[in-house]
Protein backbone atom coordinates (compact mmCIF):
# COMPACT_ATOMS: atom_id res chain seq x y z
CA UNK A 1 -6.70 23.67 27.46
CA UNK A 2 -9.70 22.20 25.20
CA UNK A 3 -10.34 24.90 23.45
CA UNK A 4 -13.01 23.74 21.78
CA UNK A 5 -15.18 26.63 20.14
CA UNK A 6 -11.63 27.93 18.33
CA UNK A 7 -10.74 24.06 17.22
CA UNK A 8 -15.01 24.53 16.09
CA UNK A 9 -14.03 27.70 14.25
CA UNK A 10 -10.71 26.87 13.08
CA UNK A 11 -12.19 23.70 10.85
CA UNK A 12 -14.88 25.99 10.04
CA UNK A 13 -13.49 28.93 8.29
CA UNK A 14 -9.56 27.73 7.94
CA UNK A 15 -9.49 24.28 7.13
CA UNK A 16 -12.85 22.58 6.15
CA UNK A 17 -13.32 22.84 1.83
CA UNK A 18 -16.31 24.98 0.68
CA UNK A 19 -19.64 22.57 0.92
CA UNK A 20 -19.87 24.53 -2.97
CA UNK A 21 -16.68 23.05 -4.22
CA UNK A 22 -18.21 19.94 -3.00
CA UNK A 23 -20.89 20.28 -5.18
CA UNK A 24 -19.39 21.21 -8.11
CA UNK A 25 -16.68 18.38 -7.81
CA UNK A 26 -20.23 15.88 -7.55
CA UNK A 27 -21.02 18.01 -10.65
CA UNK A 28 -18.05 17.42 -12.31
CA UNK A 29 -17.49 13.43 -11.14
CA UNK A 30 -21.09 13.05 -12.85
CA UNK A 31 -20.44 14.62 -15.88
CA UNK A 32 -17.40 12.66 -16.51
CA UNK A 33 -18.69 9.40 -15.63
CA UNK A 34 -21.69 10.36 -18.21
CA UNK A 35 -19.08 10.62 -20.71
CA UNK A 36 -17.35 7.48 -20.30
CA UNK A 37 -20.79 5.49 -20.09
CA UNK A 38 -21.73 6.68 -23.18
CA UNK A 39 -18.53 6.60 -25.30
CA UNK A 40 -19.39 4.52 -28.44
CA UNK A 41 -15.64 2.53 -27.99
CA UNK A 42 -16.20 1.71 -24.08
CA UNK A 43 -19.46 2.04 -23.25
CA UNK A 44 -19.88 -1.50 -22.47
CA UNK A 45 -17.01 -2.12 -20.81
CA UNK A 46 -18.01 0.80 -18.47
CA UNK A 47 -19.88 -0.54 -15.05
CA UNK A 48 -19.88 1.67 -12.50
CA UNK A 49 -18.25 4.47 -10.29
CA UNK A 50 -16.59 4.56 -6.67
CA UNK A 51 -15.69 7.13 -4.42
CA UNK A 52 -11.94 6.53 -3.03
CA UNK A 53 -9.45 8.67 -1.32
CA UNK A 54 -9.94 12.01 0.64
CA UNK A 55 -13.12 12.11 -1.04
CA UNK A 56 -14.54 8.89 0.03
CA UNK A 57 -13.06 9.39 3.58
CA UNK A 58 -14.06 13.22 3.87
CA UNK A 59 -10.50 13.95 4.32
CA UNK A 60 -10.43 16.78 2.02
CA UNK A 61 -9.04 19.95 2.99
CA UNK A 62 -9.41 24.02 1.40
CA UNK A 63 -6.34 23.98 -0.60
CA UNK A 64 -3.83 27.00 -0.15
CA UNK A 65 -5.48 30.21 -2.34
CA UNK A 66 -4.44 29.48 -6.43
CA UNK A 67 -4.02 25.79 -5.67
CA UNK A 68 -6.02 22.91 -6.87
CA UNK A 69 -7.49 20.14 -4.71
CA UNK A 70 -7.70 17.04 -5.64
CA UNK A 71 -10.51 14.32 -5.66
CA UNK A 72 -10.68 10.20 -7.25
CA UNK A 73 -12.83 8.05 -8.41
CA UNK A 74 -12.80 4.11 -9.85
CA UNK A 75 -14.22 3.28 -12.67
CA UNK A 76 -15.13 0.05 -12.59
CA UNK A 77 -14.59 -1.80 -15.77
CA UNK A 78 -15.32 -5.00 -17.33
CA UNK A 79 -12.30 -7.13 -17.88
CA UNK A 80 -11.17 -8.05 -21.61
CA UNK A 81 -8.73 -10.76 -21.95
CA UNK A 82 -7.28 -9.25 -24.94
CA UNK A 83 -6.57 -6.19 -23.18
CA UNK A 84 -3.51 -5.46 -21.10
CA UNK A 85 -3.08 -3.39 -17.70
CA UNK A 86 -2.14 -0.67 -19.76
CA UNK A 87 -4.89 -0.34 -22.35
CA UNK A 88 -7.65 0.62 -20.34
CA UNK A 89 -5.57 3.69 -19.03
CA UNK A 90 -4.95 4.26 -22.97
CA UNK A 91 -8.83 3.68 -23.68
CA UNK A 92 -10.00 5.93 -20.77
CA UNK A 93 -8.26 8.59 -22.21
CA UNK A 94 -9.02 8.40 -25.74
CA UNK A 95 -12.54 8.31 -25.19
CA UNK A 96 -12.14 11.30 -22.91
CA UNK A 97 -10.05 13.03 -26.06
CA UNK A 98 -12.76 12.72 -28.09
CA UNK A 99 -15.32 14.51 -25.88
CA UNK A 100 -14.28 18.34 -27.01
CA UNK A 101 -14.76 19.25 -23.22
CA UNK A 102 -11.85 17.22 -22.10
CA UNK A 103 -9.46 17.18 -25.22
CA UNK A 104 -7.03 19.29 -23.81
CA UNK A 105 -8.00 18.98 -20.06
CA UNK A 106 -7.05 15.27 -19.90
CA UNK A 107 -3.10 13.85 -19.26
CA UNK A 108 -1.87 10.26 -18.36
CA UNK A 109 -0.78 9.38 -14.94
CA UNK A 110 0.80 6.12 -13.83
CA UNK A 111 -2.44 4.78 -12.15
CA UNK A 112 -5.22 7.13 -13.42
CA UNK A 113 -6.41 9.39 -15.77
CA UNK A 114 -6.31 13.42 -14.49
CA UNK A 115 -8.85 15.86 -15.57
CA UNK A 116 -7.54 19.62 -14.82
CA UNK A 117 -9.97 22.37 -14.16
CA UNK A 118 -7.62 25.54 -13.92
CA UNK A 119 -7.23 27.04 -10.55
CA UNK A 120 -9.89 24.59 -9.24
CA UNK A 121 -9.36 21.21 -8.67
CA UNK A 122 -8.06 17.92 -10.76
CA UNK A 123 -10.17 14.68 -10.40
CA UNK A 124 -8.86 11.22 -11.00
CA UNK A 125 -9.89 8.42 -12.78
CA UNK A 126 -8.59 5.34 -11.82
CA UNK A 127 -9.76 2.25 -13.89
CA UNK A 128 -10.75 -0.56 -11.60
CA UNK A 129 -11.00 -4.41 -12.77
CA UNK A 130 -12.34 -7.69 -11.11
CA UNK A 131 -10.15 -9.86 -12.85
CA UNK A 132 -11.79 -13.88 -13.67
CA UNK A 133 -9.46 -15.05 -10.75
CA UNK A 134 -11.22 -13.04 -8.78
CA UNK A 135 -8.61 -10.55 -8.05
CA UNK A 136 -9.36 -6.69 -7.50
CA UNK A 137 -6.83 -4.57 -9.35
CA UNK A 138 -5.47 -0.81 -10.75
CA UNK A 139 -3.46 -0.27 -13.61
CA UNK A 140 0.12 0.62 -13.49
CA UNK A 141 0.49 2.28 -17.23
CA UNK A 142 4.38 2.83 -16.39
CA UNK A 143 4.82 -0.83 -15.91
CA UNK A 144 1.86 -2.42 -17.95
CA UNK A 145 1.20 -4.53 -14.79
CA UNK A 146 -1.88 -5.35 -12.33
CA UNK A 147 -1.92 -3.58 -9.02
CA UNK A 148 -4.26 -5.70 -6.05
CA UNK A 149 -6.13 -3.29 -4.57
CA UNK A 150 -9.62 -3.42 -2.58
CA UNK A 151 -10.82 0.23 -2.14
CA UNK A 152 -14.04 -0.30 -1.01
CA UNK A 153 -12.34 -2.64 1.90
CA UNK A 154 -10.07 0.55 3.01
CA UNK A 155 -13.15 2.97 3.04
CA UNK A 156 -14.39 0.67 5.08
CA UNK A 157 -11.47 0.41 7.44
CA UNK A 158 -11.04 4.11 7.77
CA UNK A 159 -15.27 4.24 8.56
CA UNK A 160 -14.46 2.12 11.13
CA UNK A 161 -11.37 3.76 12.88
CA UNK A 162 -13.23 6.72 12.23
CA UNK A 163 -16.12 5.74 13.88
CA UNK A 164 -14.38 4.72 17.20
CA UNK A 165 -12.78 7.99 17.64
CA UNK A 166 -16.56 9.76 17.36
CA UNK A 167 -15.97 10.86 13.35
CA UNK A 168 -12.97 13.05 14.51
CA UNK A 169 -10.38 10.79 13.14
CA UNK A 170 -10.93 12.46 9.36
CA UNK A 171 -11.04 16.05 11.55
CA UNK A 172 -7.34 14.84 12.52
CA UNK A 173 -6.45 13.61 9.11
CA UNK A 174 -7.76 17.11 7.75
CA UNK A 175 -5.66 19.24 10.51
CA UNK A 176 -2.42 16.85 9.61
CA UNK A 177 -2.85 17.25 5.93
CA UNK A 178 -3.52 21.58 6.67
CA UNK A 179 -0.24 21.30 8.89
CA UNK A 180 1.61 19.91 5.55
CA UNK A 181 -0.19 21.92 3.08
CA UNK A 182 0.07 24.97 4.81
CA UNK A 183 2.79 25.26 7.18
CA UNK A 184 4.97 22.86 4.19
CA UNK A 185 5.42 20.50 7.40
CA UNK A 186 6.20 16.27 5.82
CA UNK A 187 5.14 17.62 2.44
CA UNK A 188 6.77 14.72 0.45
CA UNK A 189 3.96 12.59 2.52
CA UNK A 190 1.29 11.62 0.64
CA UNK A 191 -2.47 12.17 2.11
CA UNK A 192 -2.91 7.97 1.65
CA UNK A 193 0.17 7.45 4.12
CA UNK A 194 -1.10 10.10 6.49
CA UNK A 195 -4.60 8.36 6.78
CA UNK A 196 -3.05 5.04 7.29
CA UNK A 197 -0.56 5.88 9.97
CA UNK A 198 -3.07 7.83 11.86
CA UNK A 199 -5.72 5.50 11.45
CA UNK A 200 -3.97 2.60 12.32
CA UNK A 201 -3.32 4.26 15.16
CA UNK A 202 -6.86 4.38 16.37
CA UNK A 203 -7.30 1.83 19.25
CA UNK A 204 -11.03 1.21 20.63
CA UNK A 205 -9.41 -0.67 23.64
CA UNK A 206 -7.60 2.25 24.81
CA UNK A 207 -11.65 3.56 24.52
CA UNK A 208 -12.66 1.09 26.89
CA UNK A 209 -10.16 1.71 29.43
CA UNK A 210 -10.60 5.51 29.10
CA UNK A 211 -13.75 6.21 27.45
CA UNK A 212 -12.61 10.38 27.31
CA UNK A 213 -9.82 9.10 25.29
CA UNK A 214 -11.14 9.98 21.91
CA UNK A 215 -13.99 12.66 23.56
CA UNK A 216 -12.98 15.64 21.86
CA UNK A 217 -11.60 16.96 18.66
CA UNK A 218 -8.43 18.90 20.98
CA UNK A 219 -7.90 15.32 22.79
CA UNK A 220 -8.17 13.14 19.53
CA UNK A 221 -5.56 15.15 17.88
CA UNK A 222 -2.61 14.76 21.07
CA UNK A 223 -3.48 11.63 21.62
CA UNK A 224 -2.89 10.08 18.15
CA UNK A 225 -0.26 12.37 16.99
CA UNK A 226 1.23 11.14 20.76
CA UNK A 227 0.40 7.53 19.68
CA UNK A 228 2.38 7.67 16.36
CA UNK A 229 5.05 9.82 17.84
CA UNK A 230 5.47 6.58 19.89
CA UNK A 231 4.90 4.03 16.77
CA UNK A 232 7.56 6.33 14.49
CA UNK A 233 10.09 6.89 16.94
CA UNK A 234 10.13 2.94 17.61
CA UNK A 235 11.17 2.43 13.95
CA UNK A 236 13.60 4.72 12.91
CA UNK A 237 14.25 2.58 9.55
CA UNK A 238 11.55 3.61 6.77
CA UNK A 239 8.96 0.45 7.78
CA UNK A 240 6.61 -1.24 5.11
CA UNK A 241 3.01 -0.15 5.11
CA UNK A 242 0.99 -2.66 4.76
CA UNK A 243 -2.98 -1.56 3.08
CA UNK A 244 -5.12 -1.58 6.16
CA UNK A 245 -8.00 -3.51 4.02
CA UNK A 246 -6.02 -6.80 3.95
CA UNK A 247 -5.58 -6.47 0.19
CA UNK A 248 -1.87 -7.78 -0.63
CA UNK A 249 -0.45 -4.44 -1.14
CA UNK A 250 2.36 -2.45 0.75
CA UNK A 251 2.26 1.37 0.24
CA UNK A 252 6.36 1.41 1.43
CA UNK A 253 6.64 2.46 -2.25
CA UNK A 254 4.93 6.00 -1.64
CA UNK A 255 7.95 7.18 0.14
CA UNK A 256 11.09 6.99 1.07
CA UNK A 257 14.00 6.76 3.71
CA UNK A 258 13.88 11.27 3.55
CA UNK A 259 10.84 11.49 3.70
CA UNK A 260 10.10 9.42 6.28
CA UNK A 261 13.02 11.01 8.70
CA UNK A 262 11.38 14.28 8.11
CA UNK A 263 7.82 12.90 9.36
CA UNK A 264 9.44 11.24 12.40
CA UNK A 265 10.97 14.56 13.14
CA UNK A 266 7.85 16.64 12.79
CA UNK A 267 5.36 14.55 14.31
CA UNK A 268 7.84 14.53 17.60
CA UNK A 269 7.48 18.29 17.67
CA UNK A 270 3.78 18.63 16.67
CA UNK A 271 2.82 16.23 19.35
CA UNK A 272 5.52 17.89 22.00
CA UNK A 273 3.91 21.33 21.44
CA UNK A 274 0.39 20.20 21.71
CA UNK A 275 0.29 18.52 24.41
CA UNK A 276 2.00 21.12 26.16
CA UNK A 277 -1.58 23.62 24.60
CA UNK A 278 -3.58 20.80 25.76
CA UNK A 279 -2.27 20.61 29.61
CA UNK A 280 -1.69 24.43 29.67
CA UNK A 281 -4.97 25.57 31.92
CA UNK A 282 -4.77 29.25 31.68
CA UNK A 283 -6.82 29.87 27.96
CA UNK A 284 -4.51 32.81 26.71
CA UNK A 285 -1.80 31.07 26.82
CA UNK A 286 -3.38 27.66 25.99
CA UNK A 287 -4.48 29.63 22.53
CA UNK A 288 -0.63 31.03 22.12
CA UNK A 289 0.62 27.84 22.36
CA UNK A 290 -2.00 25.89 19.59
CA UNK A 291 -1.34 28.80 17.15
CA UNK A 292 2.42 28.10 17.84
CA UNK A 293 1.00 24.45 15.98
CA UNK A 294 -1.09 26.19 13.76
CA UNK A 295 -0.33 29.38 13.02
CA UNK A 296 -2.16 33.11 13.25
CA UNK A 297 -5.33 31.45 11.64
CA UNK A 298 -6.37 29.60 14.69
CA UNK A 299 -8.19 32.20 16.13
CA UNK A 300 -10.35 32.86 19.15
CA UNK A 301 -14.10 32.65 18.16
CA UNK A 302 -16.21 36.52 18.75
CA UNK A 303 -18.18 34.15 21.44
CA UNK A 304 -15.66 31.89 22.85
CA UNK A 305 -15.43 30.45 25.98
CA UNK A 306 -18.67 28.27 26.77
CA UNK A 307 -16.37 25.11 25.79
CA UNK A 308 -13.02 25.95 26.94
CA UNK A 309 -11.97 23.02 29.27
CA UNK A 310 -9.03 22.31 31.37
CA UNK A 311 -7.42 18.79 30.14
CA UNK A 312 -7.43 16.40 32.98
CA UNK A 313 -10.32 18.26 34.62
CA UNK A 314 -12.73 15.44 34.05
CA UNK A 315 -15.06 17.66 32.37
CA UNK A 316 -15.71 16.89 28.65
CA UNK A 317 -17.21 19.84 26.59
CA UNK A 318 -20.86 18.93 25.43
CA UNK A 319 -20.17 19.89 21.85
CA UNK A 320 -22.21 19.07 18.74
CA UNK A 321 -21.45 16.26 16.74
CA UNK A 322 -18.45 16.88 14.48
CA UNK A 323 -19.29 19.08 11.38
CA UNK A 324 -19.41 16.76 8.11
CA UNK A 325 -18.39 18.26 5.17
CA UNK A 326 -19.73 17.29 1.70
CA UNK A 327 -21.15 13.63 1.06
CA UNK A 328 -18.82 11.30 0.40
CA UNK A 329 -20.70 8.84 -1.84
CA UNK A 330 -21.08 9.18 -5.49
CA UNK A 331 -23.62 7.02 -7.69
């Protein structure tokens, strides 16, 4: 059954991140970008800020009580040829060391820069250069090489995939990424592999031949976890990954053979037990069944009912637009 008001509820007081932590992590991108822009070593090398990530793609999710989230930015960087990859990492965070807020709040990564606010969040920094040649790179400080990369060209991917599906794609991605956070379901899968596999399995022609195909929050969530069921179980050797943006990158490196046979395993059950919520047309049982996927959390709303639908009825519910949480744009 579409169960529609709890799936409403669920996002809205389980899964979807404060609209203040929002603010504060706005608050706190800002602030930090403020600091770079104005160090006297790098402030001219210092251009500009980009959203990327969960954060750009309103994929963020409430993290589990005494954990962090996480957000990232680029910081988009003029390009020195007497620099390599691995000093702008090194300058980022020297200028951040000698800003007393950060001194001890700052710590190398192999792409980025992480700033820790205790029992919060972290944000990343990840320094972003148009090289002469007119590549678009990262930094790999481990390596002291170039990374291609075009983030702006995958936020624009994921807009459109999300867009096709009605905005519930990242409502998907958010309930995927609760299912591993929470329920410790594919937790060596990174959020980044998550939004590609279910994004690239986002099809507007399967729209156009069923146009209640992506109708509903409920639907959207069987039918792509269905659809990469289908995709995983096809390839049961660890595939590469290429980035969705076109930029000559393969995320394969993000995980490995485990991993991967763990995901192929869970998605198969995920998808097996919500369809069978989905088709299941009495609503007490239909609601057993989804917190079977969810857990006791997924509860039924003090006014529920008014969108409860059979799947395969042919009735859609005449919900509001999906809820979005937080703006995802920065600068």
């Amino acid at each position: 059954m579409k169960l529609n008001d709890y799936f409403d509820a669920f996002m809205e007081n389980t899964v979807n991140i404060n609209d203040s932590r929002l603010r504060d992590l706005e608050d706190r991108v800002k602030t930090l970008y403020e600091v770079l822009e104005k160090d006297d070593e790098i402030d001219d090398l210092v251009l500009s800020k980009v959203p990327q990530g969960s954060w750009a793609h309103e994929t963020i999710i409430k993290p589990i009580e005494g954990n962090e989230f996480d957000a990232d930015f680029l910081v988009v960087m003029k390009e020195l040829d007497d620099w390599s990859p691995r000093a702008y990492i090194n300058n980022v965070y020297s200028a951040l060391r000698r800003h007393g807020t950060y001194e001890d709040m700052v710590k190398k990564k192999h792409r980025c820069l992480r700033v820790v606010y205790a029992n919060d969040c972290h944000i990343d920094i990840v320094p972003f250069i148009k090289l002469s040649d007119g590549r678009q790179v990262i930094v790999n400080h481990e390596t002291d090489e170039w990374e291609e990369t075009d983030p702006e060209g995958f936020t624009s991917w994921h807009k459109r995939q999300d867009d096709t599906t009605g905005r519930r794609l990242r409502l998907v991605i958010r309930l995927v990424k609760y299912l591993r956070d929470h329920h410790m379901h594919f937790k060596r899968t990174r959020s980044v592999i998550l939004t590609i596999l279910l994004g690239e399995g986002v099809d507007a022609a399967k729209k156009n031949l069923d146009p209640a195909y992506y109708a509903d929050l409920p639907t959207v969530f069987v039918h792509l976890l269905e659809d990469l069921n289908d995709w995983l179980q096809a390839r049961p050797i660890l595939p590469p990954l290429p980035d969705p943006s076109g930029a000559p990158n393969d995320f394969g490196h993000r995980w490995d053979q485990d991993s991967y046979d763990n995901l192929r395993k869970k998605v198969k059950q995920i998808a097996e037990k919500s369809r069978e919520a989905l088709d299941e047309p009495d609503e007490t049982k239909s609601h057993e069944l989804w917190q079977a996927v969810f857990g006791k959390d997924f509860k039924k709303p003090p006014s529920s009912g008014s969108t409860a639908v059979v799947a395969g009825s042919g009735a859609v519910a005449a919900a509001a637009p999906p809820r979005t949480v937080g703006a995802a744009r920065v600068g």
